[in-house]
C-alpha atoms as a PDB file:
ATOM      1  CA  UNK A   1       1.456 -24.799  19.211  1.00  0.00           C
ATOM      2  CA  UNK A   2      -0.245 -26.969  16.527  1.00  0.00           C
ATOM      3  CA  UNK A   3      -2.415 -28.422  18.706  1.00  0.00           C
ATOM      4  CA  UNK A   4      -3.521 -24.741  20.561  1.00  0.00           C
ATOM      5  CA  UNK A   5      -4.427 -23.894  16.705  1.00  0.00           C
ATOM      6  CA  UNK A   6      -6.366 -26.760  15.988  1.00  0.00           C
ATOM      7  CA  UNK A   7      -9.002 -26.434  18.938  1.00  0.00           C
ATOM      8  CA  UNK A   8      -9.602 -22.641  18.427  1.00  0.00           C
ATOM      9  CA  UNK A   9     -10.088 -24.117  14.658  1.00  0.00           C
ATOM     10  CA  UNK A  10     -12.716 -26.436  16.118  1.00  0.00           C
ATOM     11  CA  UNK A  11     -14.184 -24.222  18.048  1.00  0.00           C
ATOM     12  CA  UNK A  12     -14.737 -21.918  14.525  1.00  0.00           C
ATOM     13  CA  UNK A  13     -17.026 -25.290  13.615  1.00  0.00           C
ATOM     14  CA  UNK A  14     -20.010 -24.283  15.160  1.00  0.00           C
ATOM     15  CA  UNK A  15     -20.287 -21.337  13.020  1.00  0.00           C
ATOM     16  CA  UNK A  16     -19.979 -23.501   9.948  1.00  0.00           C
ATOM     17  CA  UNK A  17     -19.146 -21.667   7.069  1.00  0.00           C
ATOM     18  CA  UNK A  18     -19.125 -18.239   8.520  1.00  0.00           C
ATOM     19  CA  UNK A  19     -16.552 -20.065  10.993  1.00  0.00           C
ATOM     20  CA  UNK A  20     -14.168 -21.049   7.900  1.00  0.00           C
ATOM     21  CA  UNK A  21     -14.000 -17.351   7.275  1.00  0.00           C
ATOM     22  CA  UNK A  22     -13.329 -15.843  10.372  1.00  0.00           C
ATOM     23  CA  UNK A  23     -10.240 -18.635  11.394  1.00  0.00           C
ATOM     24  CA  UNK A  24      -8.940 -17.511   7.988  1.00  0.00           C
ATOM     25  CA  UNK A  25      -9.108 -13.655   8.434  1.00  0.00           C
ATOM     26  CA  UNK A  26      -6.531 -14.488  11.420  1.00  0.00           C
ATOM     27  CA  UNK A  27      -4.156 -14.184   8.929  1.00  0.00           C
ATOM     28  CA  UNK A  28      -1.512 -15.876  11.373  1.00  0.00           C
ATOM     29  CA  UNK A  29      -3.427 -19.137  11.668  1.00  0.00           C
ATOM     30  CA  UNK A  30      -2.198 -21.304   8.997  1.00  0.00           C
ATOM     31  CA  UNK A  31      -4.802 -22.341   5.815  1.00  0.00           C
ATOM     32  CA  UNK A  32      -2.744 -25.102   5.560  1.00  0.00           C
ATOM     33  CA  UNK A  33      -4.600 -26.275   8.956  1.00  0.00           C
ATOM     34  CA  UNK A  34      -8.108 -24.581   8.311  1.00  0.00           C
ATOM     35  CA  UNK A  35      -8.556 -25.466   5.098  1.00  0.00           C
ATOM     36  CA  UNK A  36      -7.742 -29.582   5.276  1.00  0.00           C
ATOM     37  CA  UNK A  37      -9.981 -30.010   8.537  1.00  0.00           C
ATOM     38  CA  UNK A  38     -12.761 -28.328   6.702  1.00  0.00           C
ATOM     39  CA  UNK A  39     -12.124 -30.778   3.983  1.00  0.00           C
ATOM     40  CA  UNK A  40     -12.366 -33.060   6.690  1.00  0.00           C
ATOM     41  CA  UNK A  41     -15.598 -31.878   7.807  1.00  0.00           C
ATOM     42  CA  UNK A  42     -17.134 -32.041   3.843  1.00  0.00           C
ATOM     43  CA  UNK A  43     -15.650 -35.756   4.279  1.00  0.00           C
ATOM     44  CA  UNK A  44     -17.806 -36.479   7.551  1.00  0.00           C
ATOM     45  CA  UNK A  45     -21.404 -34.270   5.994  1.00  0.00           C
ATOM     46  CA  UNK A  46     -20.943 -31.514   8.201  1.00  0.00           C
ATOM     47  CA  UNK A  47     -20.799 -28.719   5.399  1.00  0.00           C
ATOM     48  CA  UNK A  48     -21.050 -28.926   1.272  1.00  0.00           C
ATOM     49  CA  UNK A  49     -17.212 -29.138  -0.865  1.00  0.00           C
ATOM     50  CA  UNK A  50     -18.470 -25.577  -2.759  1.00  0.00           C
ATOM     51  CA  UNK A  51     -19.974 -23.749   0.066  1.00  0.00           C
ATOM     52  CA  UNK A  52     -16.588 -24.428   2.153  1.00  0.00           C
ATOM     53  CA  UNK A  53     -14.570 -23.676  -0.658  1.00  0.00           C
ATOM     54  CA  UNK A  54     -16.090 -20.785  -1.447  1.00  0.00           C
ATOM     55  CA  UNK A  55     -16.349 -19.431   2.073  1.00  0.00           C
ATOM     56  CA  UNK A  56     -12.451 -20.624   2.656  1.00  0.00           C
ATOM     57  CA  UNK A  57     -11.652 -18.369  -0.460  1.00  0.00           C
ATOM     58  CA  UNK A  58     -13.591 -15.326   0.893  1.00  0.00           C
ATOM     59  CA  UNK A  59     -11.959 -15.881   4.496  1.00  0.00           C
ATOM     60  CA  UNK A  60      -8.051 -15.942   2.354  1.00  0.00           C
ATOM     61  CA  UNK A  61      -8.963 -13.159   0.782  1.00  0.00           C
ATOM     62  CA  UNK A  62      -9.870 -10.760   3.852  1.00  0.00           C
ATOM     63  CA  UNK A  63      -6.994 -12.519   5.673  1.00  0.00           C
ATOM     64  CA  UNK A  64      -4.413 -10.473   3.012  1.00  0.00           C
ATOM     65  CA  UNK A  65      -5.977  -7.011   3.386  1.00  0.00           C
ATOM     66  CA  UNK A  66      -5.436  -7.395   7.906  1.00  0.00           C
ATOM     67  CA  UNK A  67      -1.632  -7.166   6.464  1.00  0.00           C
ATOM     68  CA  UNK A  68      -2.012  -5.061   3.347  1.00  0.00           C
ATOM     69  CA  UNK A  69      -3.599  -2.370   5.934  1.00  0.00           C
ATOM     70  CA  UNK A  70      -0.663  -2.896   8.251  1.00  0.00           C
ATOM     71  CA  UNK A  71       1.682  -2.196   5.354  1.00  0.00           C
ATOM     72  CA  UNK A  72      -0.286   0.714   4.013  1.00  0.00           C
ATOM     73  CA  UNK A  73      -0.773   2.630   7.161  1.00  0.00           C
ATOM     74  CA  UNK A  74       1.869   1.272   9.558  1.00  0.00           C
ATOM     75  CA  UNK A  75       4.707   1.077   7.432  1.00  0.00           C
ATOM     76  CA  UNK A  76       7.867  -0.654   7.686  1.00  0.00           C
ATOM     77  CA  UNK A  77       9.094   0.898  11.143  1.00  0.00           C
ATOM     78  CA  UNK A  78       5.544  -0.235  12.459  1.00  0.00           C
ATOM     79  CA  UNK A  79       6.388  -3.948  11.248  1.00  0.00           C
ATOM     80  CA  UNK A  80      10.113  -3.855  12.570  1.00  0.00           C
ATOM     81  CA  UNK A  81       9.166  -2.806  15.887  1.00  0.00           C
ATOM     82  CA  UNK A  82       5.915  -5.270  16.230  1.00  0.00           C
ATOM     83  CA  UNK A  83       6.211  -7.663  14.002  1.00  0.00           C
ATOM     84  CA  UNK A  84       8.045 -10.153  16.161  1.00  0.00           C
ATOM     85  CA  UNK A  85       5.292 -10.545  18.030  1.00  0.00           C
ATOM     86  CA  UNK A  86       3.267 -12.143  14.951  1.00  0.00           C
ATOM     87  CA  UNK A  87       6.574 -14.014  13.504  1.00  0.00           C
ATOM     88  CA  UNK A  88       7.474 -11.216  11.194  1.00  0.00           C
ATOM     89  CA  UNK A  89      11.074 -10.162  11.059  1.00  0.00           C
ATOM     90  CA  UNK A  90      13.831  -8.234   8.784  1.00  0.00           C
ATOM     91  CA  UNK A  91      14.447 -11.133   6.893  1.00  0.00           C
ATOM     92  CA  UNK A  92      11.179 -12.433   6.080  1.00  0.00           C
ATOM     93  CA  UNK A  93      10.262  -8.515   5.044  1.00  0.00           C
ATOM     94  CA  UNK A  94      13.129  -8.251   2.621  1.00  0.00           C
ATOM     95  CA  UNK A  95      12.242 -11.386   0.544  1.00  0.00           C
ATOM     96  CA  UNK A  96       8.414 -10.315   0.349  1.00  0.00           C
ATOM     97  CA  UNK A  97       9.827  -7.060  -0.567  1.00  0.00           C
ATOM     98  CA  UNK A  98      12.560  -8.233  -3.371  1.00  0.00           C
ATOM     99  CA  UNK A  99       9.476 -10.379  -4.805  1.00  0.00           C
ATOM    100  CA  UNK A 100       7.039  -7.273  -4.774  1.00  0.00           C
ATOM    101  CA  UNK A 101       9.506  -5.307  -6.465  1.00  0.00           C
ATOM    102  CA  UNK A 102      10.596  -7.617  -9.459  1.00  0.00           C
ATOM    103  CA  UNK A 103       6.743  -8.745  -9.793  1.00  0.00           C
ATOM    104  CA  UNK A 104       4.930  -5.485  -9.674  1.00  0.00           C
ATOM    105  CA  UNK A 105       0.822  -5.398  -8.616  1.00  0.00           C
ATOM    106  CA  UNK A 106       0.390  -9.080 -10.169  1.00  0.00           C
ATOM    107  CA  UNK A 107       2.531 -10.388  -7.153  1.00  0.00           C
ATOM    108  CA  UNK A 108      -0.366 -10.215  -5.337  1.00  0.00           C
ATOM    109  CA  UNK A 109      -1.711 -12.812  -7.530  1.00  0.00           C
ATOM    110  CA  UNK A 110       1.322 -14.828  -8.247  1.00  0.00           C
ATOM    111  CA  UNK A 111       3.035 -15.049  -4.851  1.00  0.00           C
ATOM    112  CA  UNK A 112       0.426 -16.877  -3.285  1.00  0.00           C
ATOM    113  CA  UNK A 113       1.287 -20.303  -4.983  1.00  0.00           C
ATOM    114  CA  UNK A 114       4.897 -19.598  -3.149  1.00  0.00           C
ATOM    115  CA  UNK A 115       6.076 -20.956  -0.277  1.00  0.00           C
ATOM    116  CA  UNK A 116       7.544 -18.372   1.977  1.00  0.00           C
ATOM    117  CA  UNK A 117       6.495 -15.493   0.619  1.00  0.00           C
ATOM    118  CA  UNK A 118       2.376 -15.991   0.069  1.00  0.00           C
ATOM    119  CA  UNK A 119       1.431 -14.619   3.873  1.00  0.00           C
ATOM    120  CA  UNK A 120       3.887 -11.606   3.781  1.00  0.00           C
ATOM    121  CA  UNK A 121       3.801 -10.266   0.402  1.00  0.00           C
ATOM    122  CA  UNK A 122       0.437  -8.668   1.677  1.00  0.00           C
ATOM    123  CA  UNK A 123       2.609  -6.154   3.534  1.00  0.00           C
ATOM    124  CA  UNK A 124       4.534  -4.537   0.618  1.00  0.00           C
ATOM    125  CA  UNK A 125       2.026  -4.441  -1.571  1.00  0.00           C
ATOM    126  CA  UNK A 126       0.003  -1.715   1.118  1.00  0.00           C
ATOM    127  CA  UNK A 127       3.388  -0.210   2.047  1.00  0.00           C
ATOM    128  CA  UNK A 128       3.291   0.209  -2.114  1.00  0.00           C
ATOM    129  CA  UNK A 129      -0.242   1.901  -1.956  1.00  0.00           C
ATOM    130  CA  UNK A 130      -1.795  -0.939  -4.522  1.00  0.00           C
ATOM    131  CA  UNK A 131      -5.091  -0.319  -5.174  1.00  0.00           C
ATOM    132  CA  UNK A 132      -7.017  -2.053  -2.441  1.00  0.00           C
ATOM    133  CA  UNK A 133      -9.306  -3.040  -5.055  1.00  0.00           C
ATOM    134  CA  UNK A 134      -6.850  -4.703  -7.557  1.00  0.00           C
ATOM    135  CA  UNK A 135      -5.523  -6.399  -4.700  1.00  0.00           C
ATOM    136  CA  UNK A 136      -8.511  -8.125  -3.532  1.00  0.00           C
ATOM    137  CA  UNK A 137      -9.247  -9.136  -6.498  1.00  0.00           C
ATOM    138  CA  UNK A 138      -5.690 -10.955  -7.575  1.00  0.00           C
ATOM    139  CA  UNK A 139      -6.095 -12.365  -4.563  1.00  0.00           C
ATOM    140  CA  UNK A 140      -9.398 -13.864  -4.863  1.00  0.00           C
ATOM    141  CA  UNK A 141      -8.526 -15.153  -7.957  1.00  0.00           C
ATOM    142  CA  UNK A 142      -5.465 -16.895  -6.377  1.00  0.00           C
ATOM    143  CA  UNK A 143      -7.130 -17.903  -3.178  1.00  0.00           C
ATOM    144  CA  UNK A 144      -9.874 -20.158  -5.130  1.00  0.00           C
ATOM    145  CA  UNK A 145      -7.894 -22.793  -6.750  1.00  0.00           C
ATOM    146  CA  UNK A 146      -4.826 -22.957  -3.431  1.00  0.00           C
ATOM    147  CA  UNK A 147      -8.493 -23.388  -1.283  1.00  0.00           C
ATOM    148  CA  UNK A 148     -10.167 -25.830  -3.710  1.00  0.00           C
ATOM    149  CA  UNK A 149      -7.240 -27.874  -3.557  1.00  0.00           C
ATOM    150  CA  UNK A 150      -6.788 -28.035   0.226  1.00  0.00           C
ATOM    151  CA  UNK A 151     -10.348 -28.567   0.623  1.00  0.00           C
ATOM    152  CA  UNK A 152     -10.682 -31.540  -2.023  1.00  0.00           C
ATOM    153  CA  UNK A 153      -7.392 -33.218  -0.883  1.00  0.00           C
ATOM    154  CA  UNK A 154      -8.972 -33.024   2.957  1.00  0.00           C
ATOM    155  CA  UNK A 155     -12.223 -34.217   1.681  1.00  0.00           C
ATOM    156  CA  UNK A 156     -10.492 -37.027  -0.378  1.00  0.00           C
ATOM    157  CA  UNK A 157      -7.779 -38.505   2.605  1.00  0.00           C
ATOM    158  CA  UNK A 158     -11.202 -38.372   5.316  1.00  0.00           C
ATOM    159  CA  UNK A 159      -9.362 -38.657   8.552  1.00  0.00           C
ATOM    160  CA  UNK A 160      -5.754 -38.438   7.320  1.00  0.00           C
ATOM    161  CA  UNK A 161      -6.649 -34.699   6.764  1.00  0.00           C
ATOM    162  CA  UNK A 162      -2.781 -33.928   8.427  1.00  0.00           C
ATOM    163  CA  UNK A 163      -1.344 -35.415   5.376  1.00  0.00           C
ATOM    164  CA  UNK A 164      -1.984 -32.984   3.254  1.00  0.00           C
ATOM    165  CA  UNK A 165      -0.264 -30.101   3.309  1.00  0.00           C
ATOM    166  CA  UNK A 166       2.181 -31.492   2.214  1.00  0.00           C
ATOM    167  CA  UNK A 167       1.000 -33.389  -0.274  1.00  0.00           C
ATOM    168  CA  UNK A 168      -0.861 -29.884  -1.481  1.00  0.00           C
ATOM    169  CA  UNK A 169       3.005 -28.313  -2.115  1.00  0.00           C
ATOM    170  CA  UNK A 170       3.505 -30.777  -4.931  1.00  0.00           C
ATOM    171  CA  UNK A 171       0.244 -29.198  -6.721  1.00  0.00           C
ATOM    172  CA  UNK A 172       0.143 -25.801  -5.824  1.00  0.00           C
ATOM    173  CA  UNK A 173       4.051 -24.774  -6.481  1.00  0.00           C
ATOM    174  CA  UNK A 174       4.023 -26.248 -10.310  1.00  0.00           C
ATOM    175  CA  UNK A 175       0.766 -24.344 -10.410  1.00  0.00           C
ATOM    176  CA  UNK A 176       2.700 -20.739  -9.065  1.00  0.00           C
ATOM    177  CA  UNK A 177       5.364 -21.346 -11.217  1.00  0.00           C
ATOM    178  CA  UNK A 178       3.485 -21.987 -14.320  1.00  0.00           C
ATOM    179  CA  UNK A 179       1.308 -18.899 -13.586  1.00  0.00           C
ATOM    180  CA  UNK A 180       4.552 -17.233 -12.915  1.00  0.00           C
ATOM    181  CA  UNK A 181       6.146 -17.814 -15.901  1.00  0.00           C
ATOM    182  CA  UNK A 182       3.076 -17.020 -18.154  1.00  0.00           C
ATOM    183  CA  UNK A 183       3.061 -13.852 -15.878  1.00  0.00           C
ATOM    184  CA  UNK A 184       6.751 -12.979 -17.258  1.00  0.00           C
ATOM    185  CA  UNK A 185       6.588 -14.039 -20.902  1.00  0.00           C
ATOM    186  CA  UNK A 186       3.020 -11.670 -21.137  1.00  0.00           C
ATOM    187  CA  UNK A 187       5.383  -8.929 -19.480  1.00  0.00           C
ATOM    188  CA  UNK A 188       8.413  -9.494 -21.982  1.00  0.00           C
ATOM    189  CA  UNK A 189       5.729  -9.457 -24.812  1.00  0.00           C
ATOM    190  CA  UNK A 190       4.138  -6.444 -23.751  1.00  0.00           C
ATOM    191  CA  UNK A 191       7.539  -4.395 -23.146  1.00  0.00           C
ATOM    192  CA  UNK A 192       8.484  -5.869 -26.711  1.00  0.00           C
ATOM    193  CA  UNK A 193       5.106  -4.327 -28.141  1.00  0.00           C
ATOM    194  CA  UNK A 194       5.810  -1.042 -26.542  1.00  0.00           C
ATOM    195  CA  UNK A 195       9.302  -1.017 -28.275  1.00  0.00           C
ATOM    196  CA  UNK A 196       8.167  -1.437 -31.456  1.00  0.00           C
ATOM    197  CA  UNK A 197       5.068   0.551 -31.298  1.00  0.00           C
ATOM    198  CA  UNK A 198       7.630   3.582 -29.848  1.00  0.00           C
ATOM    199  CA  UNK A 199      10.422   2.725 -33.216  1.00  0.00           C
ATOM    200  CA  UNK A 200       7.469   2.867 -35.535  1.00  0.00           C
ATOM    201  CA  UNK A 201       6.119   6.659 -34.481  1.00  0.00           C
ATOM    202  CA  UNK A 202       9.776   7.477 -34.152  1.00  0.00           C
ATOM    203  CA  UNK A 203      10.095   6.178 -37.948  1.00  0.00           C
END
């Protein structure tokens, strides 16, 4: 299957940049493929390191809103009946779903740094009606840094571009869970503020 991906990947090459963003609005061909072999590409002078990363981050962030528009007007009995044919299924659904709900909108930022739950969360958050705006944006602003680092770390290894994905795990989950827990110290904080604001007017 790996190899099927890879040469409709290649074949993406001739559009260059414009290429980078279509493979990645497929939402079900992996980044962790497209975004490496472009590095690969920067490595042999094909295309620039900013121009790919920029057009990899545009291409992850229309990728999302295929599946946030699936949530939002298919809904979950849409997904359940479908979905297997695209690798979704009850299980996967539930854990994007139990991460939506204890995250609120900024999952759409935070969730992409996780493994297992960054393709799917798209789907809740359009079943949840998030502004379609807010959501491309959060993920914009997650997309850059996950692309920049699978596009440097391609660039860097030349033609051992397979290696890293996973070597791109051991940056890009600290980096989730750091964001993460900034994410839920700013929401304890704010909840605090409200308390105290509320026990002052009450006072």
């Amino acid at each position: 299957m790996e190899e099927f991906i890879l040469s409709i990947i290649e074949n993406f090459k001739e559009l260059s940049y414009l290429g980078i963003m279509l493979a990645l609005t497929i939402e079900f061909v992996p980044a962790e493929l497209v975004l490496p072999l472009a590095g690969f590409w920067v490595f042999e002078g094909d295309m620039t390191l900013w121009g790919t990363v920029l057009a990899g981050t545009i291409g992850g962030t229309f990728g999302p809103l295929t599946l946030y528009a699936v949530g939002r007007f298919g809904g979950r009995p849409f997904l359940l009946k479908f979905g297997k044919f695209v690798f979704i299924n009850e299980e996967k659904l539930a854990k994007a779903d139990t991460f939506f709900e204890r995250n609120g909108a900024m999952v759409a930022f935070t969730a992409r740094f996780l493994p297992g739950v960054r393709t799917l969360i798209s789907i809740p958050c359009g079943m949840a009606k998030m502004n379609v705006w807010v959501f491309s944006i959060y993920t914009f602003l997650a997309m850059f840094p996950i692309t920049f680092i699978y596009v440097y770390l391609g660039f860097k290894l030349g033609e051992r571009w397979k290696d890293v994905a996973e070597l791109a795990n051991s940056y890009i989950l600290p980096i989730g869970v750091g964001v993460l827990v900034i994410f839920l110290l700013y929401k304890f904080l704010s909840i605090r503020r409200k308390k105290l604001i509320n026990k002052n007017i009450a006072n």
